[in-house]
C-alpha atoms as a PDB file:
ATOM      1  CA  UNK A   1     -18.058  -6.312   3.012  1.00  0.00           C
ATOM      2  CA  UNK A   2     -14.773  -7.241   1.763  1.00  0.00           C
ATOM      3  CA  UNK A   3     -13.184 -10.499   0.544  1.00  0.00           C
ATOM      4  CA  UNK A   4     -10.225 -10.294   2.888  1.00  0.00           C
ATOM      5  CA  UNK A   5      -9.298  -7.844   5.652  1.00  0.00           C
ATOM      6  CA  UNK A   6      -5.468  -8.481   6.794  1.00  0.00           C
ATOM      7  CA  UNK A   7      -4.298  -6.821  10.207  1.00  0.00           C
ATOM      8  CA  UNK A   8      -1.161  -5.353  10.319  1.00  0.00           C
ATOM      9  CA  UNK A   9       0.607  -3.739   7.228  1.00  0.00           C
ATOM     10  CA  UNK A  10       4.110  -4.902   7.642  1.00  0.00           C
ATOM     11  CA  UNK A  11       6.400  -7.269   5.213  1.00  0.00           C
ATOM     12  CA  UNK A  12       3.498 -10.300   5.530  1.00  0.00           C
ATOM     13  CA  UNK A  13       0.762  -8.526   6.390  1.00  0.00           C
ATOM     14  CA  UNK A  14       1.559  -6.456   2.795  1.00  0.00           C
ATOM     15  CA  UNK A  15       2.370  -9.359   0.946  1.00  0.00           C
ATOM     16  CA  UNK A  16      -0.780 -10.782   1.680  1.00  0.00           C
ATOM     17  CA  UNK A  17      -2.644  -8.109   0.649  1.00  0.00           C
ATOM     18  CA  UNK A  18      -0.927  -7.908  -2.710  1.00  0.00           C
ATOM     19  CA  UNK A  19      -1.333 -11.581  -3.453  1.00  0.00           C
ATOM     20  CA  UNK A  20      -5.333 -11.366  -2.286  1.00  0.00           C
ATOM     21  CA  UNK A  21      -5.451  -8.280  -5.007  1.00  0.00           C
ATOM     22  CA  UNK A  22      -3.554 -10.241  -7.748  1.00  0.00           C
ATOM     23  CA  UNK A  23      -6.318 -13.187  -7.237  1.00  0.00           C
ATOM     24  CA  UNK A  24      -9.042 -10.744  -7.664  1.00  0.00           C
ATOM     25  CA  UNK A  25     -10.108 -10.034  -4.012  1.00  0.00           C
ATOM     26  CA  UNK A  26     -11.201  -6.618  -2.847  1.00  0.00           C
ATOM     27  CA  UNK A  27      -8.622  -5.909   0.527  1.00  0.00           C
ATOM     28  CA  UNK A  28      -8.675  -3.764   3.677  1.00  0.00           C
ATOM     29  CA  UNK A  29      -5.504  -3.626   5.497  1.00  0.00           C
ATOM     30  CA  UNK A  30      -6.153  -2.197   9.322  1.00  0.00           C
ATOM     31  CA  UNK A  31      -2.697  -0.670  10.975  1.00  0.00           C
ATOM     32  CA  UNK A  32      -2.437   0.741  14.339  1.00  0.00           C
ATOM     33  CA  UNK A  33       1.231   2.278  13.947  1.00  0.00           C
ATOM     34  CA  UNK A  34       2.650   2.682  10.981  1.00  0.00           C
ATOM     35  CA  UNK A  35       3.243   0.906   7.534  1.00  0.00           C
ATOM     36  CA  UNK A  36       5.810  -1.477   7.194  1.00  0.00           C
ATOM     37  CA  UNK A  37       6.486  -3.388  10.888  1.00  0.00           C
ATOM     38  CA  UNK A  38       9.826  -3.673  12.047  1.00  0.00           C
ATOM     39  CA  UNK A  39      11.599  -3.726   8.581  1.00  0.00           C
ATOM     40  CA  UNK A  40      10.771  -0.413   8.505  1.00  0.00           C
ATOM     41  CA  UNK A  41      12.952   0.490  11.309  1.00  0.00           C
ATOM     42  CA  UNK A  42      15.884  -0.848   9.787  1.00  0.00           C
ATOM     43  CA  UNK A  43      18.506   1.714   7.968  1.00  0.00           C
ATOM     44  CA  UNK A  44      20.198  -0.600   5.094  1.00  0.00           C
ATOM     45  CA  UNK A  45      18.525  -4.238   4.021  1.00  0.00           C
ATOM     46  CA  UNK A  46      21.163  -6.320   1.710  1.00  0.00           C
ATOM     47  CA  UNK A  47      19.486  -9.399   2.312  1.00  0.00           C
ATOM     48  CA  UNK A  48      16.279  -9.351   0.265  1.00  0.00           C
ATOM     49  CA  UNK A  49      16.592 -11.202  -3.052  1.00  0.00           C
ATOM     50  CA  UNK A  50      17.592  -8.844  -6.374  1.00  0.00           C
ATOM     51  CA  UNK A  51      18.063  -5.631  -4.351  1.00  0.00           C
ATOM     52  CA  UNK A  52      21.239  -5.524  -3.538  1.00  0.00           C
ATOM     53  CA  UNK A  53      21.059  -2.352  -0.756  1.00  0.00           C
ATOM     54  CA  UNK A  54      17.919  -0.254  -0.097  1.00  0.00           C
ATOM     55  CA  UNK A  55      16.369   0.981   3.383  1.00  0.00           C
ATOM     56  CA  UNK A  56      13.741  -0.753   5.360  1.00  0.00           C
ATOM     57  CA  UNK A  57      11.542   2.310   4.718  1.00  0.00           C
ATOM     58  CA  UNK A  58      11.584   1.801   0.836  1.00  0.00           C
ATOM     59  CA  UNK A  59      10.744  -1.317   0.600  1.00  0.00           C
ATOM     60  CA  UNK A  60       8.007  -0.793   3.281  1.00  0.00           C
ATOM     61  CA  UNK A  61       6.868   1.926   0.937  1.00  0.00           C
ATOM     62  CA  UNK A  62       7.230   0.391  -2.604  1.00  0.00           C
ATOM     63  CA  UNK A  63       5.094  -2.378  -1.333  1.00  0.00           C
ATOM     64  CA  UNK A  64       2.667  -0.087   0.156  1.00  0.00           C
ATOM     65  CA  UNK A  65       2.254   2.262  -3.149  1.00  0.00           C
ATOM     66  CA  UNK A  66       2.170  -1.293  -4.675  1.00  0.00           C
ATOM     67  CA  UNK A  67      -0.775  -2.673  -3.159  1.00  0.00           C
ATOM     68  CA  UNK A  68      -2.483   0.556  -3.102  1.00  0.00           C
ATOM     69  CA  UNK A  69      -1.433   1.234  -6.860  1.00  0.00           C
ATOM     70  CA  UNK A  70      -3.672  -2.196  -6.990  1.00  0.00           C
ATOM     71  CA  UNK A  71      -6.620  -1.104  -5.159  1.00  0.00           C
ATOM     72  CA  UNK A  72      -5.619  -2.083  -1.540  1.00  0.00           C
ATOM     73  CA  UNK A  73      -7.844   0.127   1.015  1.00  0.00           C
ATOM     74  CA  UNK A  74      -5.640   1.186   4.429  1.00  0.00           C
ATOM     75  CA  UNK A  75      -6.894   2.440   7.764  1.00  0.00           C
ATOM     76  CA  UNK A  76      -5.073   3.491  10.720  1.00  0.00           C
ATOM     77  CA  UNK A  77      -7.112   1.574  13.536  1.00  0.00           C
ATOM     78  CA  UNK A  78      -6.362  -0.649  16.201  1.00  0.00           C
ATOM     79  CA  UNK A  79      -7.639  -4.475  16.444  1.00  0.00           C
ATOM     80  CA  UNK A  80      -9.775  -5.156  18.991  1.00  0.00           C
ATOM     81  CA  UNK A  81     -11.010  -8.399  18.204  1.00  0.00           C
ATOM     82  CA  UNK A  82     -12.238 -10.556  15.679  1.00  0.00           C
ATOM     83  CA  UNK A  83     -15.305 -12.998  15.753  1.00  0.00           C
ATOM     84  CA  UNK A  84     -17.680 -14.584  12.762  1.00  0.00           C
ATOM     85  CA  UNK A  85     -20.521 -15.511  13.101  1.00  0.00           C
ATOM     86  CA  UNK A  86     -21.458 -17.918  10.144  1.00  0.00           C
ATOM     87  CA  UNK A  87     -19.696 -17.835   7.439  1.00  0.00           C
ATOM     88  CA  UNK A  88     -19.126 -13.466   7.740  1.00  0.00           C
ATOM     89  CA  UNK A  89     -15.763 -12.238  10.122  1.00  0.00           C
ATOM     90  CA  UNK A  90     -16.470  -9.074  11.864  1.00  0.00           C
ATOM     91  CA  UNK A  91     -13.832  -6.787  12.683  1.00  0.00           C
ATOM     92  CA  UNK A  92     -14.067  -4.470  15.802  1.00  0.00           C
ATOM     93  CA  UNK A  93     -11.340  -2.069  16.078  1.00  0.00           C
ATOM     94  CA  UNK A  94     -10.861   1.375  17.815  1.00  0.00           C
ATOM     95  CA  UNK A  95     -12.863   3.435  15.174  1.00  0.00           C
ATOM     96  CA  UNK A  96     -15.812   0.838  14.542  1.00  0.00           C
ATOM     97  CA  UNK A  97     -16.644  -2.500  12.721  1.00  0.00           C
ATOM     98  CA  UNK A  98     -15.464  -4.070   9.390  1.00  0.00           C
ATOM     99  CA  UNK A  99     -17.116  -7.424   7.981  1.00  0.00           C
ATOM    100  CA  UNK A 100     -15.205  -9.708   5.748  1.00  0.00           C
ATOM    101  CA  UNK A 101     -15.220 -13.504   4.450  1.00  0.00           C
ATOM    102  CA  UNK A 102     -11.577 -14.173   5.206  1.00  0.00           C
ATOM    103  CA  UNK A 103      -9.203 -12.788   7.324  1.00  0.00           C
ATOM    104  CA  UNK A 104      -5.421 -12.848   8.331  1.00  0.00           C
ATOM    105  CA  UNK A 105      -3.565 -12.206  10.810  1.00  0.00           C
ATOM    106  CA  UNK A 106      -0.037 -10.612  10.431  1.00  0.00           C
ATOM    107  CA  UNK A 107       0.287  -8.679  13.539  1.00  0.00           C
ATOM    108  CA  UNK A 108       4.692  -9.704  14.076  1.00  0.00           C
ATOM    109  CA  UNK A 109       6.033  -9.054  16.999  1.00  0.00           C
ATOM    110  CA  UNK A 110       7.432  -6.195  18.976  1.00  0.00           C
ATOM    111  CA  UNK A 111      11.061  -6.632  20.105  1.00  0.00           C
ATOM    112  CA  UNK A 112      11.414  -6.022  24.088  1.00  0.00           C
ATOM    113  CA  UNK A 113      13.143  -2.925  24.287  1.00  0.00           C
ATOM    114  CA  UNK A 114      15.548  -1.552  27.660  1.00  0.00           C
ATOM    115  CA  UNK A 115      13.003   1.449  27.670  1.00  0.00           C
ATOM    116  CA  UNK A 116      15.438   4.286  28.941  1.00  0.00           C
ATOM    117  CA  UNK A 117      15.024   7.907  27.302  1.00  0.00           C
ATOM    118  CA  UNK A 118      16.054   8.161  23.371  1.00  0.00           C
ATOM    119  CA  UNK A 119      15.481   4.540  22.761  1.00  0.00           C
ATOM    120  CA  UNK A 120      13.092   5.300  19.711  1.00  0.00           C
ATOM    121  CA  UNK A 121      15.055   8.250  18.443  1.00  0.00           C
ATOM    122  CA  UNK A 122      18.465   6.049  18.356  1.00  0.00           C
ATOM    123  CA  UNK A 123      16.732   3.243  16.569  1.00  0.00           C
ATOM    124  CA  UNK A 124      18.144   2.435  13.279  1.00  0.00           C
ATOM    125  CA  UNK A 125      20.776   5.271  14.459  1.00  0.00           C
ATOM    126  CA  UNK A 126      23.101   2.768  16.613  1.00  0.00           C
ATOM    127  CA  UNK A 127      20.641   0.670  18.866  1.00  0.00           C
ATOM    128  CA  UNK A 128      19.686  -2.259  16.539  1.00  0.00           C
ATOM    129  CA  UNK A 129      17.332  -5.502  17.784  1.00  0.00           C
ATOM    130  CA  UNK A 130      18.657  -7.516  14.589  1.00  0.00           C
ATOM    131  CA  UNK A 131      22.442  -8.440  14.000  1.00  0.00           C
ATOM    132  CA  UNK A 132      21.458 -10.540  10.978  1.00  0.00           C
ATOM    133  CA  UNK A 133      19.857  -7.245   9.518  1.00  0.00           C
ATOM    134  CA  UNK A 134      22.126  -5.001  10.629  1.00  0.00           C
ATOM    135  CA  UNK A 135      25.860  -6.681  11.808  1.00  0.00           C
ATOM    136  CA  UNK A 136      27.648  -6.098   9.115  1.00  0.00           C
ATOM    137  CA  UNK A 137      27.160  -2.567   9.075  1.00  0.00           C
ATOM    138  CA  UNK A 138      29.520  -2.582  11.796  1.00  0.00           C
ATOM    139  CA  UNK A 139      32.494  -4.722  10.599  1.00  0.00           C
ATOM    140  CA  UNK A 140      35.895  -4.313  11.534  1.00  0.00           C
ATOM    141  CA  UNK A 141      34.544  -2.216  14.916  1.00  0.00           C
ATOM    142  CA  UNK A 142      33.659  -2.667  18.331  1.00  0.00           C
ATOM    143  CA  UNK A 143      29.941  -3.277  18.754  1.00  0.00           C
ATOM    144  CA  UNK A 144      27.842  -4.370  22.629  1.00  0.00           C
ATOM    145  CA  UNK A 145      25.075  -6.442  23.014  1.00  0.00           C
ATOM    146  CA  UNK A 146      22.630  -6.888  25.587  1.00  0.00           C
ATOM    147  CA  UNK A 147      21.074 -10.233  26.173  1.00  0.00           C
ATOM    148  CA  UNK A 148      21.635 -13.688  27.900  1.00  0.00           C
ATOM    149  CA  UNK A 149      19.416 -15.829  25.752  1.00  0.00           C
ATOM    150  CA  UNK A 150      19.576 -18.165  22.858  1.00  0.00           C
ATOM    151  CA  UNK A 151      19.071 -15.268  20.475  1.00  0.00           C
ATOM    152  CA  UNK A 152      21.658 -13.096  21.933  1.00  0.00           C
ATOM    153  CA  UNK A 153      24.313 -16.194  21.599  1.00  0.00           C
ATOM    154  CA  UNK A 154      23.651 -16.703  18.073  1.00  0.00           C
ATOM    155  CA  UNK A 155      23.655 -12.699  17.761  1.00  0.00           C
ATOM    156  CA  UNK A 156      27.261 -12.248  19.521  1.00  0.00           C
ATOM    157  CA  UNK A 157      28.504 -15.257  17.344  1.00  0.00           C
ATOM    158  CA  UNK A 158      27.395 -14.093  14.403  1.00  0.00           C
ATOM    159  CA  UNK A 159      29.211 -10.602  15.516  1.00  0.00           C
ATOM    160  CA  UNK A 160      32.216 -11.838  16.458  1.00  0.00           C
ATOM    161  CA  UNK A 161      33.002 -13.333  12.442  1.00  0.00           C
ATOM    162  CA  UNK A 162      33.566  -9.765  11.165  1.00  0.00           C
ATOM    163  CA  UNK A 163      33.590  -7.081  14.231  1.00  0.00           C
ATOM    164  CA  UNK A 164      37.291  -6.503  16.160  1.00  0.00           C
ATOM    165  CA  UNK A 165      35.231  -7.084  19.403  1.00  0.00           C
ATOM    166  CA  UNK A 166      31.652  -8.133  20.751  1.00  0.00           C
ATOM    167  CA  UNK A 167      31.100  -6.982  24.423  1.00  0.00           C
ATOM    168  CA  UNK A 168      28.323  -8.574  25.937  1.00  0.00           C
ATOM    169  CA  UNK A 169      26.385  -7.200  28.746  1.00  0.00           C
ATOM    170  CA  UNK A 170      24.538  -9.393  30.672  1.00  0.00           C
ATOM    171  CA  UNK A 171      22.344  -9.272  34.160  1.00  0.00           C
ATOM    172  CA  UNK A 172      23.526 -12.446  35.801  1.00  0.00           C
ATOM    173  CA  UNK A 173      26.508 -14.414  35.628  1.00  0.00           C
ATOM    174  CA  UNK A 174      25.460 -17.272  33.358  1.00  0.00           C
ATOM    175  CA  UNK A 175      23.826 -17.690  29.851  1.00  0.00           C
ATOM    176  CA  UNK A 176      20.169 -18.900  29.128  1.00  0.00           C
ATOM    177  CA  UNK A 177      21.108 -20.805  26.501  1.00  0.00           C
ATOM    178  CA  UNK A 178      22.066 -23.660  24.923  1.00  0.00           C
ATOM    179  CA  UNK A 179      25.276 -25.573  26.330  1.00  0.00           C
ATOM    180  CA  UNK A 180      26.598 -25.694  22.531  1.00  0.00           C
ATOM    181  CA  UNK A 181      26.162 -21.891  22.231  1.00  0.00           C
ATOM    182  CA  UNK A 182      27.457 -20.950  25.245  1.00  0.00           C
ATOM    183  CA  UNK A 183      30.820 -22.809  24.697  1.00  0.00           C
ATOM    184  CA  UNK A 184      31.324 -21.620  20.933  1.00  0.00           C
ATOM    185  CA  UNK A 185      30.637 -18.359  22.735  1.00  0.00           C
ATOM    186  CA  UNK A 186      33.426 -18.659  25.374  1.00  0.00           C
ATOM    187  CA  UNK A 187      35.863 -20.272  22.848  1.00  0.00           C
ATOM    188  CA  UNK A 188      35.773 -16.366  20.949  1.00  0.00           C
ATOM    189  CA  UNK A 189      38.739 -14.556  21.465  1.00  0.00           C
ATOM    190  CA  UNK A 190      36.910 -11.592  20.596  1.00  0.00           C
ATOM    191  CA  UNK A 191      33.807 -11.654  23.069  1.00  0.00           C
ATOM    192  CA  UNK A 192      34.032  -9.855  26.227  1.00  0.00           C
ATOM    193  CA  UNK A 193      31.583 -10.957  28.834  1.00  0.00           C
ATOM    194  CA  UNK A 194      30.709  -8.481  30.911  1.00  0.00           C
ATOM    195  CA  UNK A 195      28.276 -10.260  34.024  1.00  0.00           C
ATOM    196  CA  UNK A 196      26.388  -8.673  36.755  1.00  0.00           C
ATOM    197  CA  UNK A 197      25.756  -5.616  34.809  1.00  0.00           C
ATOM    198  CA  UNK A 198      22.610  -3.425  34.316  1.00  0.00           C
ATOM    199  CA  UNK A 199      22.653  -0.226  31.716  1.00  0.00           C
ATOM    200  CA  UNK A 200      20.460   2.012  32.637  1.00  0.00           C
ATOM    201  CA  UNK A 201      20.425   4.503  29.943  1.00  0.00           C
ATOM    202  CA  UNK A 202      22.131   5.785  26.601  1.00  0.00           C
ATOM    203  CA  UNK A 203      24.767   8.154  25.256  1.00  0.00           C
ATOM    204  CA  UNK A 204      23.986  10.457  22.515  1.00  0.00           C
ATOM    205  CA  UNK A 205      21.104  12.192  21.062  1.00  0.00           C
ATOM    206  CA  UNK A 206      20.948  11.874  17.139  1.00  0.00           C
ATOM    207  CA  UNK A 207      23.245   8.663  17.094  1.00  0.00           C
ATOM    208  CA  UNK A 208      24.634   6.632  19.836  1.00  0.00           C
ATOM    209  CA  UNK A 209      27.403   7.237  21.387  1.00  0.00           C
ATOM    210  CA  UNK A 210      27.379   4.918  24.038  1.00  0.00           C
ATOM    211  CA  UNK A 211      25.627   3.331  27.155  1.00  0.00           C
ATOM    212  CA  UNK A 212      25.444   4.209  31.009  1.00  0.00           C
ATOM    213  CA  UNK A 213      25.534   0.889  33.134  1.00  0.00           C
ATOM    214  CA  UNK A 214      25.731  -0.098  36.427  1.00  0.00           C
ATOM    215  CA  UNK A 215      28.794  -2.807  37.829  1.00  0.00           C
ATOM    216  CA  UNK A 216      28.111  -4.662  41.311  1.00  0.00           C
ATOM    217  CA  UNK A 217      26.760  -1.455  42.226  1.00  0.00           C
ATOM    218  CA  UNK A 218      29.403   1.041  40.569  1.00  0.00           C
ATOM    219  CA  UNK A 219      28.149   3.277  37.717  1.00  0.00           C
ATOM    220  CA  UNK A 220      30.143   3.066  34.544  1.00  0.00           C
ATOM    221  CA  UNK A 221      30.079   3.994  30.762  1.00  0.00           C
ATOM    222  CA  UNK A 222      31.050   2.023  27.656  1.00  0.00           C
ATOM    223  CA  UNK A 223      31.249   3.876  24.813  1.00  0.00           C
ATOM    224  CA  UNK A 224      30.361   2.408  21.415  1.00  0.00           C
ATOM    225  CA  UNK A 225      28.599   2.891  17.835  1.00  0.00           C
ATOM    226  CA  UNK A 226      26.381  -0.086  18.076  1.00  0.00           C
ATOM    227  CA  UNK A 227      24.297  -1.615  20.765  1.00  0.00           C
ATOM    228  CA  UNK A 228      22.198  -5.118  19.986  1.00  0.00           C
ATOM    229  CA  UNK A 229      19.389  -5.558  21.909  1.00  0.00           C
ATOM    230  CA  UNK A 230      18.429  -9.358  22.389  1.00  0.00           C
ATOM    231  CA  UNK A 231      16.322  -8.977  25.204  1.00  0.00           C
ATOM    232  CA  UNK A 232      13.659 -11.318  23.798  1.00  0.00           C
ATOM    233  CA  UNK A 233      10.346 -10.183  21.468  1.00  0.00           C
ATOM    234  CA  UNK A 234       6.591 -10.207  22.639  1.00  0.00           C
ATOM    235  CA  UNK A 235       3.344 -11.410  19.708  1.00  0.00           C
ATOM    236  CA  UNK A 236       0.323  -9.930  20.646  1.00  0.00           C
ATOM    237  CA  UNK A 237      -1.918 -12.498  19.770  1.00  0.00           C
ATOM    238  CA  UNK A 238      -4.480 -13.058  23.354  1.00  0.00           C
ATOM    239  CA  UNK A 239      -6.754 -10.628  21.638  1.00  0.00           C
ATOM    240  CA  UNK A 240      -7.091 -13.366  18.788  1.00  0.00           C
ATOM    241  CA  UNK A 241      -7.481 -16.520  20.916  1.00  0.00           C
ATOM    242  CA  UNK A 242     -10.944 -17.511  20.881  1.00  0.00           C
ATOM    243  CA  UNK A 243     -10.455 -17.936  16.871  1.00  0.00           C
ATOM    244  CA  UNK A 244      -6.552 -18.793  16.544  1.00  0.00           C
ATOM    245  CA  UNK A 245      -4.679 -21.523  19.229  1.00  0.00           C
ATOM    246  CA  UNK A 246      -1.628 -19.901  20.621  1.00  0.00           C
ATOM    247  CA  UNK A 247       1.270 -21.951  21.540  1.00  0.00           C
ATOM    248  CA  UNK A 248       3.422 -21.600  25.615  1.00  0.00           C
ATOM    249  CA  UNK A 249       4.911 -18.232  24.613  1.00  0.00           C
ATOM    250  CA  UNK A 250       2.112 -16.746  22.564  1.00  0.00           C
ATOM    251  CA  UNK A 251       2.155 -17.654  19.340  1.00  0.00           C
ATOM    252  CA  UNK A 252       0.024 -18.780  16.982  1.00  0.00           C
ATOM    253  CA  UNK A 253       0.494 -22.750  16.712  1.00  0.00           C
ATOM    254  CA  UNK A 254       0.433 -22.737  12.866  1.00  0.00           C
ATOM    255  CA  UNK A 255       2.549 -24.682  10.328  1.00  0.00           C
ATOM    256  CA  UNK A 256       3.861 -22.799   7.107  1.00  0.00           C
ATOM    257  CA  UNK A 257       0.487 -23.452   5.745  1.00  0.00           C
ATOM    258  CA  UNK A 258      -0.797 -20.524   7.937  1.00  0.00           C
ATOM    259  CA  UNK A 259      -4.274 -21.985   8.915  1.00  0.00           C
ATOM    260  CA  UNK A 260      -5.902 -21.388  12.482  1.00  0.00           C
ATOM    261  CA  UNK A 261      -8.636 -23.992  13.732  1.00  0.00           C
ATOM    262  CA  UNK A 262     -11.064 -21.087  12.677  1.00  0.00           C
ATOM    263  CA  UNK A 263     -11.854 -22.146   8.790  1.00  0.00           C
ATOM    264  CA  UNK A 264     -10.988 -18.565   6.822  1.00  0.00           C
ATOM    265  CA  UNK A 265      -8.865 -17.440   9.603  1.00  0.00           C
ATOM    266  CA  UNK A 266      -4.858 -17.594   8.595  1.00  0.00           C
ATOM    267  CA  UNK A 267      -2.508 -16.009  10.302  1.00  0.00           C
ATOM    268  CA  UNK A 268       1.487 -15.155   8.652  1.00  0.00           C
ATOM    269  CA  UNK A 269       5.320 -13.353   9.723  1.00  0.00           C
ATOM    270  CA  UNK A 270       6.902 -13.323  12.570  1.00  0.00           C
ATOM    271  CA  UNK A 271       3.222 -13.580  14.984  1.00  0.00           C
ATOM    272  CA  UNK A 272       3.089 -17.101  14.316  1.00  0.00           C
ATOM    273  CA  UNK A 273       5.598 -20.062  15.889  1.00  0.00           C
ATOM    274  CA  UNK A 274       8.345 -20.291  13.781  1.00  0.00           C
ATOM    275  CA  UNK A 275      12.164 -20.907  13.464  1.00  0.00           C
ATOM    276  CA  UNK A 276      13.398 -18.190  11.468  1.00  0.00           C
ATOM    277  CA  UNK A 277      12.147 -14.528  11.685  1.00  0.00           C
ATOM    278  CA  UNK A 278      13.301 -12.496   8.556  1.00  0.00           C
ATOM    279  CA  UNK A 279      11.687 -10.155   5.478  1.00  0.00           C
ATOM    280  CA  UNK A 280      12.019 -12.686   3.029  1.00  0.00           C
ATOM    281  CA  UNK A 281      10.256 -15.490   5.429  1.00  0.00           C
ATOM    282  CA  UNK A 282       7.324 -12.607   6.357  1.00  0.00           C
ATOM    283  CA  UNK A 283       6.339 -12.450   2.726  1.00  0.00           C
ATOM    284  CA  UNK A 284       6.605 -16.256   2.000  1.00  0.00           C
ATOM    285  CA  UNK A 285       4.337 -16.593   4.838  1.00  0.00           C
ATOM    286  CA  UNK A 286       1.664 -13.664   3.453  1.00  0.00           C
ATOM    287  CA  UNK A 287       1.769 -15.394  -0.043  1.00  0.00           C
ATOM    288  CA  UNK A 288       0.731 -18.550   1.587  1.00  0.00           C
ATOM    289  CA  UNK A 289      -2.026 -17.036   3.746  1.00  0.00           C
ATOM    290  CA  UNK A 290      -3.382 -14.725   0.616  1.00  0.00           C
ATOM    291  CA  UNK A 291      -3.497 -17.974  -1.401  1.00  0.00           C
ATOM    292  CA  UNK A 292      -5.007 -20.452   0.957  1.00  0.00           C
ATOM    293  CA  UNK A 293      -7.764 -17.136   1.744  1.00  0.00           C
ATOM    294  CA  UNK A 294      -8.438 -16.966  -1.709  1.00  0.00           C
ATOM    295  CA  UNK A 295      -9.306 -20.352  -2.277  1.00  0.00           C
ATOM    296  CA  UNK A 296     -11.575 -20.617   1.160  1.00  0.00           C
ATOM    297  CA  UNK A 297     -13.140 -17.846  -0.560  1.00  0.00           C
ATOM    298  CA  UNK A 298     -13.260 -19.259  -3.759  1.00  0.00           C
ATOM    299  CA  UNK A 299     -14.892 -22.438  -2.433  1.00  0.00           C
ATOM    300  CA  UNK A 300     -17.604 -20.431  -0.645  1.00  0.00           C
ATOM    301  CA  UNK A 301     -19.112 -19.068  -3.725  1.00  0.00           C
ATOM    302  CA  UNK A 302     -19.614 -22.293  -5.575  1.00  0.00           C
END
């Protein structure tokens, strides 16, 4: 049995582990893709406190060799589910059982992707789903963005301060956002709405060139560097609701302390409801989780 087992080995789920470790707990981390969650994905990250440029994938793997370096165990297994029964969690996964006395959850979320052909390949290669991470990489061009929601107004916005031009591609011919955004929006010079449009696939083959998309019927191309996709993101946290309350749109309804209505159970990143989705709040939220599991555990043995 081990003191904690954390699912999901990305910026929180890592963190966690390394502040469990640091407090003296033995760890299993259980992954069912691959180390490091969606910061891994991204090419250049000069938003993380004292490192002034570095990929996603280094930091993903300095944190891994990290942990592991500290006696973090890692298996590449799929969650299941997770029940306890007393004061012991059991694990079921893909490949069999795990037992534990605390456990958290750091599962993130998966951006909703368009889904046409070369979509994974042209990740991190020209299709981004973060302008905060990745914008500026892209000043002083032309970028596109998909979306019609809140996040893809703050995205084009956010654009618009340092690209020549934002072209946004949207299904309908209104925004699902808030008045306020939508009228800063509108007020750019330098964002081109572009309604009533579909794409329905991409341009290039090692790094984007561009985007085929269909116009009241009429197929067209755009051709570009840089395509945001703000479609929306999706937890997956239904497997994990008979321990952990989930709030309308599927997260889990936890404060920044991280607990769950299951005593031992915390959850941390991006899975649980929250206003701001970045690296730096992923690993606040894993300290908190690995020190509030640390202290259930703690408690149990006196």
């Amino acid at each position: 049995m081990k003191d904690v087992i954390v699912i999901g080995a990305g910026a929180a789920g890592m963190t966690a582990a390394l502040y469990a470790l640091r407090n003296g707990k033995s760890v299993l981390i259980l992954e069912e893709e691959t180390v490091g969650g969606q910061i891994a994905t991204s090419p250049r990250v000069e938003n993380f406190p004292t490192i002034k440029e570095s990929s996603g994938q280094d930091i993903a793997n300095g944190l891994f060799e990290q942990i592991t370096d500290l006696g973090a165990e890692f298996e590449l297994e799929k969650v299941l589910k997770v029940e306890k029964d007393g004061k012991v969690f059991t694990v079921t996964t893909d490949y069999g059982r795990h037992e534990a006395k605390a456990v958290i959850i750091a599962t993130g979320v998966k951006h909703k992707h368009l889904g046409f052909a070369g979509e994974e390949e042209l990740t991190g290669n020209g299709i981004s789903y973060c302008a905060i991470c990745d914008g500026a990489f892209y000043a002083g061009q032309e970028v596109a963005l998909v979306g019609d929601g809140n996040t893809a107004l703050q995205y084009a916005l956010l654009l618009s301060n340092y690209c020549t031009k934002v072209y946004v591609f949207t299904l309908f011919d209104k925004f699902f956002g808030d008045a306020s955004l939508v009228k800063a929006l509108r007020a750019k010079e330098n964002i081109i709405v572009k309604p009533n449009t579909m794409i329905t696939g991409y341009l290039g083959e090692t790094e984007l060139e561009g985007f085929v998309y269909k116009e009241n019927g009429e197929e067209k191309k755009h051709y570009t560097k840089a395509l945001f996709v703000a479609i929306g993101q999706v937890p997956d946290n239904k497997r994990f609701e008979n321990l952990a309350d989930l709030d309308k749109d599927g997260y889990f309804a936890s404060d920044e302390r991280c607990l769950t209505k299951t005593e031992g159970l915390f959850v941390a990143g991006d899975c649980r409801a929250k206003k701001v989705r970045q690296l730096t709040t992923a690993c606040c939220d894993g300290a908190c989780a690995a020190m509030a599991a640390s202290e259930f555990i703690d408690k149990m043995g006196q």
